[in-house]
Structures are given as C-alpha cells and as structure tokens.
C-alpha atoms as a PDB file:
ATOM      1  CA  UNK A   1      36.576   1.699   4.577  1.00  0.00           C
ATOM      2  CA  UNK A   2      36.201   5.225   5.781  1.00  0.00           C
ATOM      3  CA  UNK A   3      34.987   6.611   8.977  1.00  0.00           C
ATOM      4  CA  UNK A   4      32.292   8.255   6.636  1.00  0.00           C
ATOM      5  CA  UNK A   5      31.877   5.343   4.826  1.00  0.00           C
ATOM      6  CA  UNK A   6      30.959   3.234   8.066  1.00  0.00           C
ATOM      7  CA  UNK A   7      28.169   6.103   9.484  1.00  0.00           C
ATOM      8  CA  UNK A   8      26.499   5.722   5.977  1.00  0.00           C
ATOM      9  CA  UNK A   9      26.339   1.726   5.712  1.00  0.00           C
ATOM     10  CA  UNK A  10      25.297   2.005   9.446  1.00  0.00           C
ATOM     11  CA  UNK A  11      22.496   4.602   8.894  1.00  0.00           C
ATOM     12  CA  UNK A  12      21.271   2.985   5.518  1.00  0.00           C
ATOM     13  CA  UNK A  13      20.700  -0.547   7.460  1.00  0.00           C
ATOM     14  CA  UNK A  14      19.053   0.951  10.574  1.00  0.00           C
ATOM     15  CA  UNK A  15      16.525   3.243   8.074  1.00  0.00           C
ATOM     16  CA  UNK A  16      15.671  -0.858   6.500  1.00  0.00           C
ATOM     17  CA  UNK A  17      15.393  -2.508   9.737  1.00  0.00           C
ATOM     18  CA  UNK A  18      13.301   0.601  11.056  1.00  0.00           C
ATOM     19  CA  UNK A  19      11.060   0.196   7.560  1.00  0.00           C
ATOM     20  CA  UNK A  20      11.099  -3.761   7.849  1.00  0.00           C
ATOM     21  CA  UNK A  21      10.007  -3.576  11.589  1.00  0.00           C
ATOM     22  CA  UNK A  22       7.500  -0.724  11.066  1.00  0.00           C
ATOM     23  CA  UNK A  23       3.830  -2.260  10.552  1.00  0.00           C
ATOM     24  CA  UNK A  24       1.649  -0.921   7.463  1.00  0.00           C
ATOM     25  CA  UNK A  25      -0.704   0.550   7.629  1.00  0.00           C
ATOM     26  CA  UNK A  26      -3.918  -1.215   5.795  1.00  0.00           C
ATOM     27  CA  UNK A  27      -5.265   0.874   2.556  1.00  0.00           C
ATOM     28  CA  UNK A  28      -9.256  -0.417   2.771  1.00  0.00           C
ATOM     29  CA  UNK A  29     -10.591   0.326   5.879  1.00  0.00           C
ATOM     30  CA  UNK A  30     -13.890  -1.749   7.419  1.00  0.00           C
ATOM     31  CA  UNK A  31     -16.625  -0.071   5.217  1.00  0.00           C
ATOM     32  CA  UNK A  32     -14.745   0.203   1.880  1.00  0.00           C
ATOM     33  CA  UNK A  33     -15.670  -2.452  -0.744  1.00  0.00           C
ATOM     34  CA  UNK A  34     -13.328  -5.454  -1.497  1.00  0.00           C
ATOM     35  CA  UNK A  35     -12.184  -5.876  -5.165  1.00  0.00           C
ATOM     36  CA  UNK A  36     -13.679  -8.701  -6.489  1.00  0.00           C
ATOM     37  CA  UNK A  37     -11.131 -10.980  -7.642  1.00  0.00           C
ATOM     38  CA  UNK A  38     -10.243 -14.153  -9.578  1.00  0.00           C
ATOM     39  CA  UNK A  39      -6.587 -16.423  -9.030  1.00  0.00           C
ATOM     40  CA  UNK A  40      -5.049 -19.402 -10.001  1.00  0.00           C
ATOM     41  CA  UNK A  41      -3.863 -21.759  -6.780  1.00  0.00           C
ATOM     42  CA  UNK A  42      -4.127 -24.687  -4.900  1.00  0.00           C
ATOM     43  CA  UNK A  43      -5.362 -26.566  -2.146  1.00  0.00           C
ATOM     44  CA  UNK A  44      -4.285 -30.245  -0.953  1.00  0.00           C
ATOM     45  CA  UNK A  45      -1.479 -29.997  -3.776  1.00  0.00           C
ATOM     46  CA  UNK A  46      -4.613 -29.895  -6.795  1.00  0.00           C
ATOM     47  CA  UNK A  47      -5.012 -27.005  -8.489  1.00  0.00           C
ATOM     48  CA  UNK A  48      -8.093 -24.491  -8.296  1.00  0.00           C
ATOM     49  CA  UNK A  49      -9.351 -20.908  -9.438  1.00  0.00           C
ATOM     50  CA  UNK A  50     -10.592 -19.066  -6.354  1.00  0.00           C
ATOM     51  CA  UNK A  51     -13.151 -16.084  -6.972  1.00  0.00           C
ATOM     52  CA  UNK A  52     -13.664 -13.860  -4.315  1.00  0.00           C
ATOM     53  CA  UNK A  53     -17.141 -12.854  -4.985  1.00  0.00           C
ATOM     54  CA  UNK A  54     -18.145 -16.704  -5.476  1.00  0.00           C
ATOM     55  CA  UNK A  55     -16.689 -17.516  -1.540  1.00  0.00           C
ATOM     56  CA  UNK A  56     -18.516 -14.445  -0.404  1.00  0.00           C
ATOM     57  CA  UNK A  57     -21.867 -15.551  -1.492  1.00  0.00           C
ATOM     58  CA  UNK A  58     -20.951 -18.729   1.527  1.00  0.00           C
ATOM     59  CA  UNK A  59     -19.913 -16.239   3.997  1.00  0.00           C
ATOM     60  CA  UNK A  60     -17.530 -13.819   5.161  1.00  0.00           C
ATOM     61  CA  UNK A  61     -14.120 -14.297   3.586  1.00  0.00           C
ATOM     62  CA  UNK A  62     -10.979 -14.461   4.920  1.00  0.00           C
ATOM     63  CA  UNK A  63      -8.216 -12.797   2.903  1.00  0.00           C
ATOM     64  CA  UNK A  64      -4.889 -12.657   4.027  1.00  0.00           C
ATOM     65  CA  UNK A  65      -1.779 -11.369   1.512  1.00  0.00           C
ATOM     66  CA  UNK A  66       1.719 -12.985   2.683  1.00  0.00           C
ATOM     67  CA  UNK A  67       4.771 -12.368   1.155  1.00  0.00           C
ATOM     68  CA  UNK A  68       6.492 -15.237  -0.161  1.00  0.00           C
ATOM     69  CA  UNK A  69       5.628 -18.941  -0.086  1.00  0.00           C
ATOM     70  CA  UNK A  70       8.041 -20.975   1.915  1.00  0.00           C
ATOM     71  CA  UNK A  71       9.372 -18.499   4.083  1.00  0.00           C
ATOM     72  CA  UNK A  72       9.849 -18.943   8.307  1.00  0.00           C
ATOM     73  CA  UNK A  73       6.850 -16.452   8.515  1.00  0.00           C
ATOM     74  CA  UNK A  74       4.527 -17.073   6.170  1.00  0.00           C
ATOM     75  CA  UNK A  75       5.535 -20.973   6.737  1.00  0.00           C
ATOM     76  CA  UNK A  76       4.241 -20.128  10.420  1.00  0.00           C
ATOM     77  CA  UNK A  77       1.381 -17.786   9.485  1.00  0.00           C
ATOM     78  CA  UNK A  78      -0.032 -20.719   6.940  1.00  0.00           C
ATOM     79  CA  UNK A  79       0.274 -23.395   9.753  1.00  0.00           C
ATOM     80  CA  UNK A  80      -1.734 -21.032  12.066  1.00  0.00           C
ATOM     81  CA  UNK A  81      -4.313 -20.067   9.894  1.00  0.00           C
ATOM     82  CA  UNK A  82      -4.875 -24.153   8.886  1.00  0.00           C
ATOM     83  CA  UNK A  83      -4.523 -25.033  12.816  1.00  0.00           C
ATOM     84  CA  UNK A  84      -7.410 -22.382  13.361  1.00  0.00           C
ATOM     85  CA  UNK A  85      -9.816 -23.932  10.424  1.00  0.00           C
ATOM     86  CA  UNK A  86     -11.920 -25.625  12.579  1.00  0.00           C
ATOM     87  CA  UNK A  87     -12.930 -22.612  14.358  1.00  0.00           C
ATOM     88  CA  UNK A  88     -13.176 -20.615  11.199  1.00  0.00           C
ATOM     89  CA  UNK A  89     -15.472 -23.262   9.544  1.00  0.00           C
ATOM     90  CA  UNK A  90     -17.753 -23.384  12.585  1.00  0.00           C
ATOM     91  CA  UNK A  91     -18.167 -19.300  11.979  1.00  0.00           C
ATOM     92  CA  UNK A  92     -19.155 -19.890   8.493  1.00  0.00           C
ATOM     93  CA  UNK A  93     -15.903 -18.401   7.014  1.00  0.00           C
ATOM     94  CA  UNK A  94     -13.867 -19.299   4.095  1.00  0.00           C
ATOM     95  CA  UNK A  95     -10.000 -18.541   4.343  1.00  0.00           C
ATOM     96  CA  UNK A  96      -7.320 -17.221   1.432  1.00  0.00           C
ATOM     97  CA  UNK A  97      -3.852 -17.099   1.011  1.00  0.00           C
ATOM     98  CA  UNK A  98      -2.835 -14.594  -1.532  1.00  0.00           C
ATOM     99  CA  UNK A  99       0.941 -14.402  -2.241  1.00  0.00           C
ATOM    100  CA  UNK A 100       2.921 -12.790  -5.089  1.00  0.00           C
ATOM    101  CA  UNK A 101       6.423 -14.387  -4.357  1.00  0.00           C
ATOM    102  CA  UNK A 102       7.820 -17.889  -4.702  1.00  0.00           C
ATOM    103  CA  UNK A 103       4.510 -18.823  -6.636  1.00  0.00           C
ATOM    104  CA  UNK A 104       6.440 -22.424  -7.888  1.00  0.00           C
ATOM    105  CA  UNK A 105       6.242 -23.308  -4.091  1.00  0.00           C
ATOM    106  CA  UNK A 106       2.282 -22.634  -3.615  1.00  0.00           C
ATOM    107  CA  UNK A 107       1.681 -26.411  -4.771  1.00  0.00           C
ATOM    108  CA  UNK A 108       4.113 -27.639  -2.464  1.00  0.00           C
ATOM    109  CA  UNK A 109       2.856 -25.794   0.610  1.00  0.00           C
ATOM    110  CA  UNK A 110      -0.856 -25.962   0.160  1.00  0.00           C
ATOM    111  CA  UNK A 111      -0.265 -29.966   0.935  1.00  0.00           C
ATOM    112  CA  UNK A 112       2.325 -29.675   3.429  1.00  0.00           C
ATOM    113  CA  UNK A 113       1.626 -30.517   7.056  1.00  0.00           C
ATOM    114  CA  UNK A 114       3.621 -28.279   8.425  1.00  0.00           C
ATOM    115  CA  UNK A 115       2.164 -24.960   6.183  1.00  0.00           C
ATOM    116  CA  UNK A 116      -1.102 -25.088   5.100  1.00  0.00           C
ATOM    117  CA  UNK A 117      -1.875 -29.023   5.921  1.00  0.00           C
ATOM    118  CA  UNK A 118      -4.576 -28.405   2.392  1.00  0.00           C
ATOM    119  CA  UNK A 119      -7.285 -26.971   4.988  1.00  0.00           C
ATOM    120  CA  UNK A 120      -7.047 -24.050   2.459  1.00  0.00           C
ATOM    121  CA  UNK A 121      -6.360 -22.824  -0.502  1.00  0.00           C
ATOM    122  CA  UNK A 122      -3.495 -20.618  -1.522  1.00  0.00           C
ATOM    123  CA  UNK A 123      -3.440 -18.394  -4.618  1.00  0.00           C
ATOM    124  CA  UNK A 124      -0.953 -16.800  -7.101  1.00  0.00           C
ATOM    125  CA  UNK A 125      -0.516 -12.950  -7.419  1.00  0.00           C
ATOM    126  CA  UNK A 126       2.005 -12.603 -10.038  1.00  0.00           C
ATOM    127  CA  UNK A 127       3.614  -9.282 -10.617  1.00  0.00           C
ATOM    128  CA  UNK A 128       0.977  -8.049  -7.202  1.00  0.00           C
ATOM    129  CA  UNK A 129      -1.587  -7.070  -9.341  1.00  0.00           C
ATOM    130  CA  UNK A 130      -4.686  -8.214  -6.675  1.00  0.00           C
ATOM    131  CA  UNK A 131      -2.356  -7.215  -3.930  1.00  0.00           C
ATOM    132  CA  UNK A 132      -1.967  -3.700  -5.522  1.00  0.00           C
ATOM    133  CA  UNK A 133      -5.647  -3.243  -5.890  1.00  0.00           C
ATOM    134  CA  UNK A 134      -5.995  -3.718  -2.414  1.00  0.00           C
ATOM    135  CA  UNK A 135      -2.848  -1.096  -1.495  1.00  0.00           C
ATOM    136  CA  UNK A 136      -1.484  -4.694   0.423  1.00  0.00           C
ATOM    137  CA  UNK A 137       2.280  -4.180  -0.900  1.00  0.00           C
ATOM    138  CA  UNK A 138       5.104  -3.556   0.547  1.00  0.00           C
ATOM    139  CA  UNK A 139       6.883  -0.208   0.417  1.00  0.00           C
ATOM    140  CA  UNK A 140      10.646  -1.357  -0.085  1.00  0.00           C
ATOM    141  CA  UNK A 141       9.615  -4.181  -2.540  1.00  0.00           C
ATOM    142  CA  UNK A 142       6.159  -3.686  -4.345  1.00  0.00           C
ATOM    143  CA  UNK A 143       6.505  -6.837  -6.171  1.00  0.00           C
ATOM    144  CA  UNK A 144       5.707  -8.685  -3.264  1.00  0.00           C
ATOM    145  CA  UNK A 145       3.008  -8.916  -1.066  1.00  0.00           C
ATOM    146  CA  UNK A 146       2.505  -7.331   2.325  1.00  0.00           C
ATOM    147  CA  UNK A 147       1.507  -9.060   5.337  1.00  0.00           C
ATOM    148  CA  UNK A 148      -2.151  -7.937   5.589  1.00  0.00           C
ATOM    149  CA  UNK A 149      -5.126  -9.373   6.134  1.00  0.00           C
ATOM    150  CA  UNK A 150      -8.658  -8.580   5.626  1.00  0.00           C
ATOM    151  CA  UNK A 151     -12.286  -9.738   7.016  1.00  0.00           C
ATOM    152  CA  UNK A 152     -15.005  -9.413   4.213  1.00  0.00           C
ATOM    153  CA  UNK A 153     -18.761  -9.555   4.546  1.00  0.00           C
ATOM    154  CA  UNK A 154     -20.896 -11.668   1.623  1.00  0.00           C
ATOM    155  CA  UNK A 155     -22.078  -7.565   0.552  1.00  0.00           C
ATOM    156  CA  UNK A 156     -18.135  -7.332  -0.446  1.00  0.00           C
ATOM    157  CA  UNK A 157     -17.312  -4.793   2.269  1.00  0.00           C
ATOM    158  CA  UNK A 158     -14.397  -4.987   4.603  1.00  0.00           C
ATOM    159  CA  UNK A 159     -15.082  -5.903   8.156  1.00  0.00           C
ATOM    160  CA  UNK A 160     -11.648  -5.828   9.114  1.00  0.00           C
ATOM    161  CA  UNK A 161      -8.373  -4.960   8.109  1.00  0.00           C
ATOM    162  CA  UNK A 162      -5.126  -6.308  10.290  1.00  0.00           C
ATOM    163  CA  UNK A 163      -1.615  -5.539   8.863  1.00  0.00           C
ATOM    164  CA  UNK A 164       1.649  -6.095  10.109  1.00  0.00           C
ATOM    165  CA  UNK A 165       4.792  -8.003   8.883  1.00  0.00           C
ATOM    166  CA  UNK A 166       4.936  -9.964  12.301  1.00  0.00           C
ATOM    167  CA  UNK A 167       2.799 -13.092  11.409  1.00  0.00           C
ATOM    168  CA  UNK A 168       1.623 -13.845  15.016  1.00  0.00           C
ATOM    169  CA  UNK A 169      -1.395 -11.921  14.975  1.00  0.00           C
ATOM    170  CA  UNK A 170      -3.022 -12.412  11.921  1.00  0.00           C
ATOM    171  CA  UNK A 171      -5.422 -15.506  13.138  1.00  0.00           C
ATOM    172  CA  UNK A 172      -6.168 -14.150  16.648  1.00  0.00           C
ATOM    173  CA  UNK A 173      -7.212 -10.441  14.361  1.00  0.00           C
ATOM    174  CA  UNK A 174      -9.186 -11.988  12.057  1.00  0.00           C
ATOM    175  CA  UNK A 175     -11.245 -14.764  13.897  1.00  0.00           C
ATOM    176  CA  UNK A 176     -12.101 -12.061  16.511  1.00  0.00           C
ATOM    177  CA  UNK A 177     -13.344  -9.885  13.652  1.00  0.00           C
ATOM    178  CA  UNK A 178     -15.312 -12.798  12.107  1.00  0.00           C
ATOM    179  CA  UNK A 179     -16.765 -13.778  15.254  1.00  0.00           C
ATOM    180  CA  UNK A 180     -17.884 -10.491  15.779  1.00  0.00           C
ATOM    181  CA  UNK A 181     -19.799  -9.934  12.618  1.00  0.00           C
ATOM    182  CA  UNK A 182     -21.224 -13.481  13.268  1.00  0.00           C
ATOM    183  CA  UNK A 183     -22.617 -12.297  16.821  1.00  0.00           C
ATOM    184  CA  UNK A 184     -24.043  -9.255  15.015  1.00  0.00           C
ATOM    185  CA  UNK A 185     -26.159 -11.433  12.416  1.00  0.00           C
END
C-alpha cells in the first residue's frame, strides 16, 4: 500500500472514532412535546404493546433509545436501568427501552438476569421510525438507534433529555431528572 494510501485509511478511521466518541446532541429539548407512540416488545420474555401516552397517564416516563439489543453497552445500560427500578418505582416512574437493532434478541434480553432481569419492558423500532420522530438516530448509521434518553411528564412534555453513546450515565441523568420533577409536584 502507498504512503498516500496509508494517510487516507489513517485519517478516514480517526474522522469514525472522532464521530463514534463524539456525544449527540438530543433533538427535543425539556419543554418540547414527546411523540406519542405505540411498539411491539417484551417484558419477562412475554410479549406486550407499550403506548407512550397510556404510561404517561401513571407518571413520568422513562424513555431511553439504545442501539442494538445484546450488545456490551446496551447489555450494561439494560442491567443498570433494571438494577435502578426500585428507585424509579418509588418516584412513580415507568421505564422504556426502545431499540431498532437486533430486534430477534429483545425477547431474550427482556428475561435475562444479566440485561433487563424483566423489571422492564423493551420495545421494537424497526427501520427507526419512533427513534426518527424523536431526532434519537445516529448520524453514521440512521437505521439504528442512538443512545439517548428522555424524561417525560404525564402532559407529554420532555423534562429531560440525556444523550451520549457512553452508557454509564444514562440512569444517574435520568433518575436525577425524575426526582426533580417529583420534588417540584
């Protein structure tokens, strides 16, 4: 391979590690209105159609777009997020998983100890059509989700919006936010 050759590959992987690395930025911003959506999933292994504007009328919502099931990070975001139920719960929130790849493992994870443990549910995005409508894809692949997650009030307005394709942060971001609403009430 060239000399030329080399500097290209070389400046063609740093530009996609730079854009992998890079968070996103969140499209809604706390005051815009959540789009009110419908999906196919599971939780504890059994299938379930979540609506979005039937889990706000409980509470705020939780809704947290991941990009493929069965991956190290969204394997480690699910298992926070179920670890942190308890204290969600106690807040009076419900919590979503929203995923447009690897939808034939959603079953499998929403049971799995070690993911989602079936504290709760997980839903199918095919083609990242609810994604989309909340600008939650990612730039180099918009088939598949990006790591962002939302806060929504019962009035369908976001509280909070968190993204970033480091999966560490997502809980601590959104329980803050809920707990913070909560306070407010």
């Amino acid at each position: 391979m060239t000399r030329h050759a080399l500097m290209n590959q070389a400046l063609i992987a740093a530009f996609a590690a730079a854009l992998v690395a890079s968070p996103a930025l969140a499209a809604l911003k706390p005051g815009d209105k959540a789009p009110d959506f419908t999906a196919q999933g599971y939780q504890a292994g059994k299938a379930l159609t979540f609506s979005l504007a039937d889990a706000r009328k409980k509470g705020p919502v939780v809704l947290y777009f991941f990009p493929a099931a069965d991956t190290k990070g969204c394997n480690l975001e699910a298992k926070m997020f179920a670890d942190a139920m308890p204290e969600f719960a106690a807040n009076g929130a419900t919590v979503i998983g929203v995923t447009a790849g690897k939808l034939d493992k959603l079953q499998q994870i929403s049971s799995d100890t070690d993911k989602c443990s079936g504290k709760f549910p997980v839903a199918a995005d095919p083609g990242a059509k609810i994604a989309r409508s909340y600008d939650s894809v990612m730039t180099a692949m918009p088939n598949l989700s990006d790591r962002t997650s939302y806060v929504i009030a019962p009035d369908g307005s976001v509280i909070h919006a968190y993204s970033k394709l480091d999966p560490t942060e997502h809980v601590a971001q959104t329980l803050s936010a809920v707990k913070a609403w909560k306070a407010k009430k």
